[in-house]
PDB file of N, CA and C in Angstrom:
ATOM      1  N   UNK A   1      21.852 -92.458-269.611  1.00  0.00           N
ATOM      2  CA  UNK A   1      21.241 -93.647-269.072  1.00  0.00           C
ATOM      3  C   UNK A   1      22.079 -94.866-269.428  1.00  0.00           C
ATOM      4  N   UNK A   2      22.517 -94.535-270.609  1.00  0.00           N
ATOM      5  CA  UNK A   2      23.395 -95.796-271.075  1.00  0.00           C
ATOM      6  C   UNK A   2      24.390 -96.051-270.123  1.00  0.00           C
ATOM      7  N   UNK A   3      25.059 -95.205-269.887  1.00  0.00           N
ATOM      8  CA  UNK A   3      26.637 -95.212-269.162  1.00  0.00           C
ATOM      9  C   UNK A   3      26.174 -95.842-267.273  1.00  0.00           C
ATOM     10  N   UNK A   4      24.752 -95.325-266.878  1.00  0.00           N
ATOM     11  CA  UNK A   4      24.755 -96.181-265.789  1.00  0.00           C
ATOM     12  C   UNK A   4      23.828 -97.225-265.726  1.00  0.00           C
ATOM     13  N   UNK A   5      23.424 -98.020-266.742  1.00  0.00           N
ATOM     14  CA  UNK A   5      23.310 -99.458-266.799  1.00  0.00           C
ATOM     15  C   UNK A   5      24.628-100.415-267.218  1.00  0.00           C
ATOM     16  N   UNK A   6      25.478 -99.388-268.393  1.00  0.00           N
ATOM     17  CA  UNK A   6      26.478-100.398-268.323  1.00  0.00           C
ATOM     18  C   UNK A   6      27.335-100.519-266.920  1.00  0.00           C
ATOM     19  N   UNK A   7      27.498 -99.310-266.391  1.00  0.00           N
ATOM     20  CA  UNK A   7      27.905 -99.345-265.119  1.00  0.00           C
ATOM     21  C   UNK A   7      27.229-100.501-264.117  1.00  0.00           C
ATOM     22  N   UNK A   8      26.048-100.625-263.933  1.00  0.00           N
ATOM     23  CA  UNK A   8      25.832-101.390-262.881  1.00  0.00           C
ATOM     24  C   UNK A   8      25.820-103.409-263.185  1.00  0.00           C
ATOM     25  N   UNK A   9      25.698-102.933-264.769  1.00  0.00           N
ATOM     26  CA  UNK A   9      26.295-104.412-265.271  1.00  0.00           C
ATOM     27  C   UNK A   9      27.475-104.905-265.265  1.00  0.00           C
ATOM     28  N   UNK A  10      28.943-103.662-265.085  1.00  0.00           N
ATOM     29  CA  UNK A  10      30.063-104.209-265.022  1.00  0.00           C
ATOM     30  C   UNK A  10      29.962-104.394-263.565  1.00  0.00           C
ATOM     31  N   UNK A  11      29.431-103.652-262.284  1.00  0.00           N
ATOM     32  CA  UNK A  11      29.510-104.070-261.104  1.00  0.00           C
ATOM     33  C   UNK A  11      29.204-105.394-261.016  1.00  0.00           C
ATOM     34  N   UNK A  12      28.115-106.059-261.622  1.00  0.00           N
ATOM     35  CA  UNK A  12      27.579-107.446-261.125  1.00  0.00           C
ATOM     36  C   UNK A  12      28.172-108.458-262.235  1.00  0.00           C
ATOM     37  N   UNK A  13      28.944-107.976-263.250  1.00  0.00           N
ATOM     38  CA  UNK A  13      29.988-109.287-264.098  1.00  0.00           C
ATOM     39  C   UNK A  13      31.126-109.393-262.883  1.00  0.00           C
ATOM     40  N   UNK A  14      31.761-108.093-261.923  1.00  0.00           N
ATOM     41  CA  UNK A  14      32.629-107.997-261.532  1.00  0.00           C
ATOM     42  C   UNK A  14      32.409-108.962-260.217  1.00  0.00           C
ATOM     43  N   UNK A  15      31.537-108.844-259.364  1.00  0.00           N
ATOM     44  CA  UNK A  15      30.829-109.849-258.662  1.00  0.00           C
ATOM     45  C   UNK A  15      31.078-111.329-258.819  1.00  0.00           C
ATOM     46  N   UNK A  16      30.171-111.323-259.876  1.00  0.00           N
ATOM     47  CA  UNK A  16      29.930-113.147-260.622  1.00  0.00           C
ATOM     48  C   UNK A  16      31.587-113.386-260.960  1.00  0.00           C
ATOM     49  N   UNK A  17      31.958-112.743-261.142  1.00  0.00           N
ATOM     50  CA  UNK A  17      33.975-112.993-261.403  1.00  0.00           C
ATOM     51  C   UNK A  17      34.594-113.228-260.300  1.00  0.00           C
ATOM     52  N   UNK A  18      34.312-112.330-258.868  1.00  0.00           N
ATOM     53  CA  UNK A  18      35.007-112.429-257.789  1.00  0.00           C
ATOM     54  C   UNK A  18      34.422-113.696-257.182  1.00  0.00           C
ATOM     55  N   UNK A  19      33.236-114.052-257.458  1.00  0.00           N
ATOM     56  CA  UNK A  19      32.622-115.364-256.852  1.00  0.00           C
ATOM     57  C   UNK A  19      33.038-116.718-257.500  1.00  0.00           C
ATOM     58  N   UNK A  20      33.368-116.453-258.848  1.00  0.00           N
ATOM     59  CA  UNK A  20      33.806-117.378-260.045  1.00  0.00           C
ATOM     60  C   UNK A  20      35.126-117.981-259.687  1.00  0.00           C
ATOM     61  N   UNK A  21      35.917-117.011-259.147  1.00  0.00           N
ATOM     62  CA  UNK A  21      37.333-117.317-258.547  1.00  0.00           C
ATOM     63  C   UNK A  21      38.081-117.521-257.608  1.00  0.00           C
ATOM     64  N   UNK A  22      36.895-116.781-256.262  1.00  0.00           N
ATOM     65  CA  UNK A  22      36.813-117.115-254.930  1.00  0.00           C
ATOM     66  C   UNK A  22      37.208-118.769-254.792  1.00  0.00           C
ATOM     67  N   UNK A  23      35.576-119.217-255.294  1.00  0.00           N
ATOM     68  CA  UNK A  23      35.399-120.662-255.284  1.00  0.00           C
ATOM     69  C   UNK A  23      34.906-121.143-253.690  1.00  0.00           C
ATOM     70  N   UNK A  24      35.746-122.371-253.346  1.00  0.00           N
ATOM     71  CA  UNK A  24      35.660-122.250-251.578  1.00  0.00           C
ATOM     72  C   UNK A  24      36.770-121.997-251.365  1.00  0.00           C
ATOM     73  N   UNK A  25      37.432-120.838-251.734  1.00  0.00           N
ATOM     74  CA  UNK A  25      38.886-120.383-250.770  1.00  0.00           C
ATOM     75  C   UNK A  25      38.235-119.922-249.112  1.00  0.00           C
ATOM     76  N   UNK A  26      39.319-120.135-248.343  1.00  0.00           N
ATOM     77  CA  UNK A  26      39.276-119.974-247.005  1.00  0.00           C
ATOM     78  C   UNK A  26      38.671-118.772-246.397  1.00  0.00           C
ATOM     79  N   UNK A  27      38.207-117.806-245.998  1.00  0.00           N
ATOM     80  CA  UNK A  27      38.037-116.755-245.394  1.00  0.00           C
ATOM     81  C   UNK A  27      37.366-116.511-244.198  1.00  0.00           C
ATOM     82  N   UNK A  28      38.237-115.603-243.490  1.00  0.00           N
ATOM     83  CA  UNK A  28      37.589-114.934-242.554  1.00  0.00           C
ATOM     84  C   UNK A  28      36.220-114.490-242.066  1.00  0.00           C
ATOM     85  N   UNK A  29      35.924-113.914-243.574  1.00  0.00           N
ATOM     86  CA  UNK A  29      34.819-112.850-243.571  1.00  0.00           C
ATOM     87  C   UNK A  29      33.435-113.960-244.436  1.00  0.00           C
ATOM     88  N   UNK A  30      32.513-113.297-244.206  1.00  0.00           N
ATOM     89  CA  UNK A  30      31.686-114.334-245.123  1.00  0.00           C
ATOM     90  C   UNK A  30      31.650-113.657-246.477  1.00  0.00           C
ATOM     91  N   UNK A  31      32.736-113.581-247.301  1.00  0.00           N
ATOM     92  CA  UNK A  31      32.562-112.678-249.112  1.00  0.00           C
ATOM     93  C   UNK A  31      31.689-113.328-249.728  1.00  0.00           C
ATOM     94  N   UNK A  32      31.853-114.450-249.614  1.00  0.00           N
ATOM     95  CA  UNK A  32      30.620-115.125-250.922  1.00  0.00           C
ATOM     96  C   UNK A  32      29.560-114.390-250.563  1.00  0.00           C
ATOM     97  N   UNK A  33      29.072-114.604-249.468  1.00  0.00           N
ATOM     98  CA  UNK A  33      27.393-114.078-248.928  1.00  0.00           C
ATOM     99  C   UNK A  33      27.217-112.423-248.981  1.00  0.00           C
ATOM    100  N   UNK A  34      28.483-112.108-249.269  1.00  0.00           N
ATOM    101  CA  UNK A  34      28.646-110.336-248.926  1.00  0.00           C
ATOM    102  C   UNK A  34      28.633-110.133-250.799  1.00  0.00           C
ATOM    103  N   UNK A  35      29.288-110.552-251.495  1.00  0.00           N
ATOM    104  CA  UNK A  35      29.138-110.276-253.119  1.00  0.00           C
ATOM    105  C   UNK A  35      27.797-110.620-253.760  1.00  0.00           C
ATOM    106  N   UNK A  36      26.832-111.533-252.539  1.00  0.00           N
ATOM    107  CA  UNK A  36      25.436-112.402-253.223  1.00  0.00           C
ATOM    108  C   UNK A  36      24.635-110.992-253.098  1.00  0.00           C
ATOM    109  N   UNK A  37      24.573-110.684-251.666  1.00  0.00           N
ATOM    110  CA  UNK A  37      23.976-109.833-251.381  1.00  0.00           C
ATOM    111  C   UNK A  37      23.843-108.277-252.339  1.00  0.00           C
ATOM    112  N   UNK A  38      25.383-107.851-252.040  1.00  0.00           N
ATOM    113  CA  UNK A  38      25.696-106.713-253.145  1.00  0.00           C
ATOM    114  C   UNK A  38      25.450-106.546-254.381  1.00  0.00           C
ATOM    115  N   UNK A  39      25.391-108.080-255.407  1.00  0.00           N
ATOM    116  CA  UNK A  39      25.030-108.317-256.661  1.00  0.00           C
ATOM    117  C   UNK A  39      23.264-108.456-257.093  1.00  0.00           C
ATOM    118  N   UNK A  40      22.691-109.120-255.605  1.00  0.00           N
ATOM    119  CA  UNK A  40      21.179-108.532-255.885  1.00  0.00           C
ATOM    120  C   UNK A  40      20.780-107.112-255.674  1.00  0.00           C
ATOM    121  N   UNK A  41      21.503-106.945-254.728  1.00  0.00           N
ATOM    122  CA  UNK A  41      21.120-104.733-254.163  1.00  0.00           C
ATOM    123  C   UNK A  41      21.215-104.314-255.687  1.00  0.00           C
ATOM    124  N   UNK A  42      22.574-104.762-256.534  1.00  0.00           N
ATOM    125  CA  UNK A  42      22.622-103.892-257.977  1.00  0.00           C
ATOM    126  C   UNK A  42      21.705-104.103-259.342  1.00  0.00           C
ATOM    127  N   UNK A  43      21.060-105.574-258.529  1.00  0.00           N
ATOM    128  CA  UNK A  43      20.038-106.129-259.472  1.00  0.00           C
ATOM    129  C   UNK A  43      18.736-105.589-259.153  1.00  0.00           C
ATOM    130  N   UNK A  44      18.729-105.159-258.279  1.00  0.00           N
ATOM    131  CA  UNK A  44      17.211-104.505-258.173  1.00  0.00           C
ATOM    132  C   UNK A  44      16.821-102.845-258.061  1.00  0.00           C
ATOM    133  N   UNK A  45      18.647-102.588-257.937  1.00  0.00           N
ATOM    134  CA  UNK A  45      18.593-101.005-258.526  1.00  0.00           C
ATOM    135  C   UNK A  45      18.327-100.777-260.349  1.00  0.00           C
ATOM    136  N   UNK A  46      18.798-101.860-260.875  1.00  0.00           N
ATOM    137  CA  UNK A  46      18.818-101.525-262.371  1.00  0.00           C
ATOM    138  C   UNK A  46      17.324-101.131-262.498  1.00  0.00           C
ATOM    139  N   UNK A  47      16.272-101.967-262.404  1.00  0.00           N
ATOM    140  CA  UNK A  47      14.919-101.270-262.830  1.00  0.00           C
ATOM    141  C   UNK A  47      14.627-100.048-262.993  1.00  0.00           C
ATOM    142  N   UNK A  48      15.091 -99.973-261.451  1.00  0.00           N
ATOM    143  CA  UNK A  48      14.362 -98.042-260.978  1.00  0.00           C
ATOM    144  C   UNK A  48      15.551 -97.182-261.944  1.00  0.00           C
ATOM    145  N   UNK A  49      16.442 -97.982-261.654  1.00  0.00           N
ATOM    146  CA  UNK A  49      17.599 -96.608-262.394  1.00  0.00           C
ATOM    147  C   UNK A  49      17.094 -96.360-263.987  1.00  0.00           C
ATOM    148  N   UNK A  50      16.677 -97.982-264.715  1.00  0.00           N
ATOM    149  CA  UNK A  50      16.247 -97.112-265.763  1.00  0.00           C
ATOM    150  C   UNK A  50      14.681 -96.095-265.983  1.00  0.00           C
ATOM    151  N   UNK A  51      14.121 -97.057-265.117  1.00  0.00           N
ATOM    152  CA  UNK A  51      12.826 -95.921-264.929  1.00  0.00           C
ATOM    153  C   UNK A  51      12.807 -94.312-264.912  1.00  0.00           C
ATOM    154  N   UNK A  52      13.924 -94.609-263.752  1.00  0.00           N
ATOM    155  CA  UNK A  52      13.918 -92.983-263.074  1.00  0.00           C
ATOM    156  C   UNK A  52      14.265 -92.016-264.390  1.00  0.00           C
ATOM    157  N   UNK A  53      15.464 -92.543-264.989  1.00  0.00           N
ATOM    158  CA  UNK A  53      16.228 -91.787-266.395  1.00  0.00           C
ATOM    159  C   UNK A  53      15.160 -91.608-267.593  1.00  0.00           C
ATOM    160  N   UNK A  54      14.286 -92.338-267.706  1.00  0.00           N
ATOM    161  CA  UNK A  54      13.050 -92.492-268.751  1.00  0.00           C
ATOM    162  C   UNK A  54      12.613 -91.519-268.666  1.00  0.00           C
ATOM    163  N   UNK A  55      11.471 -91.356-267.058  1.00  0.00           N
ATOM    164  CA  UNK A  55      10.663 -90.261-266.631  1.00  0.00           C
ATOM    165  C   UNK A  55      10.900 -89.482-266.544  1.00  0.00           C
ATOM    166  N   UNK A  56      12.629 -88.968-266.646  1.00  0.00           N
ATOM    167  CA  UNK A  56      13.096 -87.688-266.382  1.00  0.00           C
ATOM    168  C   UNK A  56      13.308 -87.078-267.968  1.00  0.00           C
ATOM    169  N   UNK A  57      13.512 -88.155-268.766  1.00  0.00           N
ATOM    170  CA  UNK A  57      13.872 -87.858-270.236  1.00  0.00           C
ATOM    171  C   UNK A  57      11.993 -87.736-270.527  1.00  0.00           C
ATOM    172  N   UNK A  58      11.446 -88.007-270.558  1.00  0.00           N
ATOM    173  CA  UNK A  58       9.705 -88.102-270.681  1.00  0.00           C
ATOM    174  C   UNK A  58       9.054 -86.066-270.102  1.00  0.00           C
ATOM    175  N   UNK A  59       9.375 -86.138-268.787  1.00  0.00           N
ATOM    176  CA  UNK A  59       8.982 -85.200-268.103  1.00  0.00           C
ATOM    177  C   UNK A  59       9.779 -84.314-269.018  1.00  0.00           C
ATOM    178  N   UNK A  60      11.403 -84.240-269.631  1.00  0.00           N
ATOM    179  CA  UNK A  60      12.014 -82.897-270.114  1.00  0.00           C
ATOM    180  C   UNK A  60      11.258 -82.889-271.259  1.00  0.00           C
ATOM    181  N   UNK A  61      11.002 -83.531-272.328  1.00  0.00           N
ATOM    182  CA  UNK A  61      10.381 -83.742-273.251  1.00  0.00           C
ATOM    183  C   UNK A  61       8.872 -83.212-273.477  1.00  0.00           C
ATOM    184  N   UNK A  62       7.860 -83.152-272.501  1.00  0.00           N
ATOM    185  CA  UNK A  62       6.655 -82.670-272.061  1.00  0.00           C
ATOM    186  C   UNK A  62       6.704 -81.545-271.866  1.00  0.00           C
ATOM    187  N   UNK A  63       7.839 -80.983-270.881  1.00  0.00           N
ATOM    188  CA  UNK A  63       8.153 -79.788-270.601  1.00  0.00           C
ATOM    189  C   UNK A  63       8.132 -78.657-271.823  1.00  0.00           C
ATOM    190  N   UNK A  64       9.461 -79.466-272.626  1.00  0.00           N
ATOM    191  CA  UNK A  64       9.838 -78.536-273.887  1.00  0.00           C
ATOM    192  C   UNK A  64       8.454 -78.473-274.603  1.00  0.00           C
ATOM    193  N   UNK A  65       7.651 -79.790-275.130  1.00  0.00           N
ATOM    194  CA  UNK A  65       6.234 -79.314-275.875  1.00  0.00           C
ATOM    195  C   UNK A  65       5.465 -77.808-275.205  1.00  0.00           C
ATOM    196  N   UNK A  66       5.171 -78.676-273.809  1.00  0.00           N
ATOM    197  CA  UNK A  66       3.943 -77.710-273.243  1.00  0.00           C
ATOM    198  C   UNK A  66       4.928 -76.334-271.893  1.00  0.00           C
ATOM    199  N   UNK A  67       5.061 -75.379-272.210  1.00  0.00           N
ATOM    200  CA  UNK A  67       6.022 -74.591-271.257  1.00  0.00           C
ATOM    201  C   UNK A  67       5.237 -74.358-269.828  1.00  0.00           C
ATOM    202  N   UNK A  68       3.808 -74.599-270.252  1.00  0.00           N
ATOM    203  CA  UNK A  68       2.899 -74.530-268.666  1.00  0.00           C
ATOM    204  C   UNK A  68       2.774 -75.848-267.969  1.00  0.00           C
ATOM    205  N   UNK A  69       3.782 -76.541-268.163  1.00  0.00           N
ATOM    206  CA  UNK A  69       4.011 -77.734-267.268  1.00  0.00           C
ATOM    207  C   UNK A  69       5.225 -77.365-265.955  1.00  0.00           C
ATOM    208  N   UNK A  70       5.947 -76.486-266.836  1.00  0.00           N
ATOM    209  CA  UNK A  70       7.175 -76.039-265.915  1.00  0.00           C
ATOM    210  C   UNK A  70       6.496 -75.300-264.987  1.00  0.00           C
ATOM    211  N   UNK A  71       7.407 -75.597-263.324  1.00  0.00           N
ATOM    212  CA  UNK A  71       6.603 -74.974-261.655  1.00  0.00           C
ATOM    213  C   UNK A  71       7.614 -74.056-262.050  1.00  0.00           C
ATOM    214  N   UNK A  72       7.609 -73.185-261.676  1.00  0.00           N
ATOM    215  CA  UNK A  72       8.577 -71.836-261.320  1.00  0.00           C
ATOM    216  C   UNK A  72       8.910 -72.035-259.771  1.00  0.00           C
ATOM    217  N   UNK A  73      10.240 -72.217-259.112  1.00  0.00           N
ATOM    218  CA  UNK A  73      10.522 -72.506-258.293  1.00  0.00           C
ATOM    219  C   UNK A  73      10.739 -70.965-257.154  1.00  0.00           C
ATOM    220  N   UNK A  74       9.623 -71.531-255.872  1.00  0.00           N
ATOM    221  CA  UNK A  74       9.428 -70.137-255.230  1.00  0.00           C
ATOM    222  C   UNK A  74      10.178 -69.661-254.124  1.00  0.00           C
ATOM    223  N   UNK A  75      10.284 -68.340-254.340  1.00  0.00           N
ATOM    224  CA  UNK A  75      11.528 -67.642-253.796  1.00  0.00           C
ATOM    225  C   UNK A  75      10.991 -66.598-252.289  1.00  0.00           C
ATOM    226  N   UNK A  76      11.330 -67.190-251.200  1.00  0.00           N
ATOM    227  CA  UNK A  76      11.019 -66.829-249.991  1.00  0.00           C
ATOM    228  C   UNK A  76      11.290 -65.250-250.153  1.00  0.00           C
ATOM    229  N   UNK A  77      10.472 -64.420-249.980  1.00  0.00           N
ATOM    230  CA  UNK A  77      10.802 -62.427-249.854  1.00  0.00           C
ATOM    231  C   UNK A  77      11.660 -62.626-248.521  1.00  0.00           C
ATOM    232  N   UNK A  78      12.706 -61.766-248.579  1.00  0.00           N
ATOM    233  CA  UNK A  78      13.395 -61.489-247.527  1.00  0.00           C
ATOM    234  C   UNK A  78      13.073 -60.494-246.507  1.00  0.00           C
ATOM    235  N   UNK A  79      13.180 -60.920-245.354  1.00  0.00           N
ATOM    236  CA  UNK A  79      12.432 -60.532-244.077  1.00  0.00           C
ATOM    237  C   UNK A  79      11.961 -59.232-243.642  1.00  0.00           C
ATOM    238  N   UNK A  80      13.105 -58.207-244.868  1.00  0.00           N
ATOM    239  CA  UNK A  80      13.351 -57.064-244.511  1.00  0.00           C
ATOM    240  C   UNK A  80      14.113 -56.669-245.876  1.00  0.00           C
ATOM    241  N   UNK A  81      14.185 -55.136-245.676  1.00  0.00           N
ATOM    242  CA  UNK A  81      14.935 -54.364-247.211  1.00  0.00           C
ATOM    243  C   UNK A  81      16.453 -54.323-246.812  1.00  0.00           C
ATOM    244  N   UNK A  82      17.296 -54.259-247.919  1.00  0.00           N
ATOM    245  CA  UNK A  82      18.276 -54.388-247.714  1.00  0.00           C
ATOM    246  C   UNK A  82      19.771 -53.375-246.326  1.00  0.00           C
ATOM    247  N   UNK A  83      18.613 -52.282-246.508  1.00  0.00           N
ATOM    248  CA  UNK A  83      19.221 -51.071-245.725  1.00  0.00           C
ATOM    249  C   UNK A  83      18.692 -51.202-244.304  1.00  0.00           C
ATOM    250  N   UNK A  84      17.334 -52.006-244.238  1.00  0.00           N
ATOM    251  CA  UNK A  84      16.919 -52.532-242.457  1.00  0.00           C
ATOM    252  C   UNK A  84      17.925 -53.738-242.172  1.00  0.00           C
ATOM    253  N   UNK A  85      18.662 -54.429-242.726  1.00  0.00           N
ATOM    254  CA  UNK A  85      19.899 -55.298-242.358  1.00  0.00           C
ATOM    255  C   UNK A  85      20.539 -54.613-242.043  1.00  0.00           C
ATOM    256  N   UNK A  86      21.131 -53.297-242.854  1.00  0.00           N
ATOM    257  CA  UNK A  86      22.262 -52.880-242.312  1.00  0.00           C
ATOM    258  C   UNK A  86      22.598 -52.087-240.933  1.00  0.00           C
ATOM    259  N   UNK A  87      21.338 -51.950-241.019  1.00  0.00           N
ATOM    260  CA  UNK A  87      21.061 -51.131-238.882  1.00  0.00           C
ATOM    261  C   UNK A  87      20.903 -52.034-238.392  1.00  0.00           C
ATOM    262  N   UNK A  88      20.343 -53.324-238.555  1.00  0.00           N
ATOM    263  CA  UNK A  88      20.252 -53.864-237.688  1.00  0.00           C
ATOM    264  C   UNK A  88      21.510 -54.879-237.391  1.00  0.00           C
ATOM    265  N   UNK A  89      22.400 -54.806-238.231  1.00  0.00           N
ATOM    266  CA  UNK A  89      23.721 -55.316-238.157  1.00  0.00           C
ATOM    267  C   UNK A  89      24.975 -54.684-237.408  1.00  0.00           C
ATOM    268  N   UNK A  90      24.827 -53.397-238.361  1.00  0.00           N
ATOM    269  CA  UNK A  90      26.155 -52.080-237.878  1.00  0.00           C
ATOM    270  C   UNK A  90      25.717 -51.635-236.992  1.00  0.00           C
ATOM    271  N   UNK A  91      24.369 -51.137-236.598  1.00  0.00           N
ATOM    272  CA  UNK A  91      23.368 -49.820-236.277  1.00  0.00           C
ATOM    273  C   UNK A  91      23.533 -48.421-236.510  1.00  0.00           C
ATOM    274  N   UNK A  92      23.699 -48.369-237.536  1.00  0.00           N
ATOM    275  CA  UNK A  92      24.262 -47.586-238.860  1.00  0.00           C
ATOM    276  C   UNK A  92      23.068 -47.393-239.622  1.00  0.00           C
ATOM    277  N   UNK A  93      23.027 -45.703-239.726  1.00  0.00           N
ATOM    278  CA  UNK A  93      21.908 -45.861-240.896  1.00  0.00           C
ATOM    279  C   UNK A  93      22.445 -45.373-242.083  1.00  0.00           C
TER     280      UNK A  93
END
């Protein structure tokens, strides 16, 4: 969790730097308004990102206490036995 908050904090120092130095230089493109934008998108991901990492560290944690929290993830039976594929593939019995 650490490594992607500092991550999304060097994105938005990196921002406030490119805007810091921009200044009113000339451009084509509208960057100021394009780094404003991008630097709030990363400001309003930080919340959830640390949330999400919490609940997931919370939920593994619950898990390990109680083992009847864990779903057993379910596995579709296959349509047929392995030797009715093969006739119906080769037509070969």
């Amino acid at each position: 969790m650490a490594l992607s908050v500092a991550w999304l904090l060097v994105q938005i120092a990196a921002g406030a730097a490119v805007l810091a130095v921009s200044g009113n230089a000339p451009c084509d493109v509208p960057l100021q308004l394009f780094v404003i934008v991008y630097m709030v998108r990363l400001g309003l991901t930080l919340p959830v990102t640390v949330y999400e990492r919490l609940y997931a560290l919370e939920r593994h944690r619950a898990e390990l206490a109680n083992p009847e929290l864990r779903h057993p993830v379910p596995v579709a039976p296959l349509p047929c036995s392995p030797s009715e594929l093969t006739v119906k593939r080769y037509g070969v019995a």
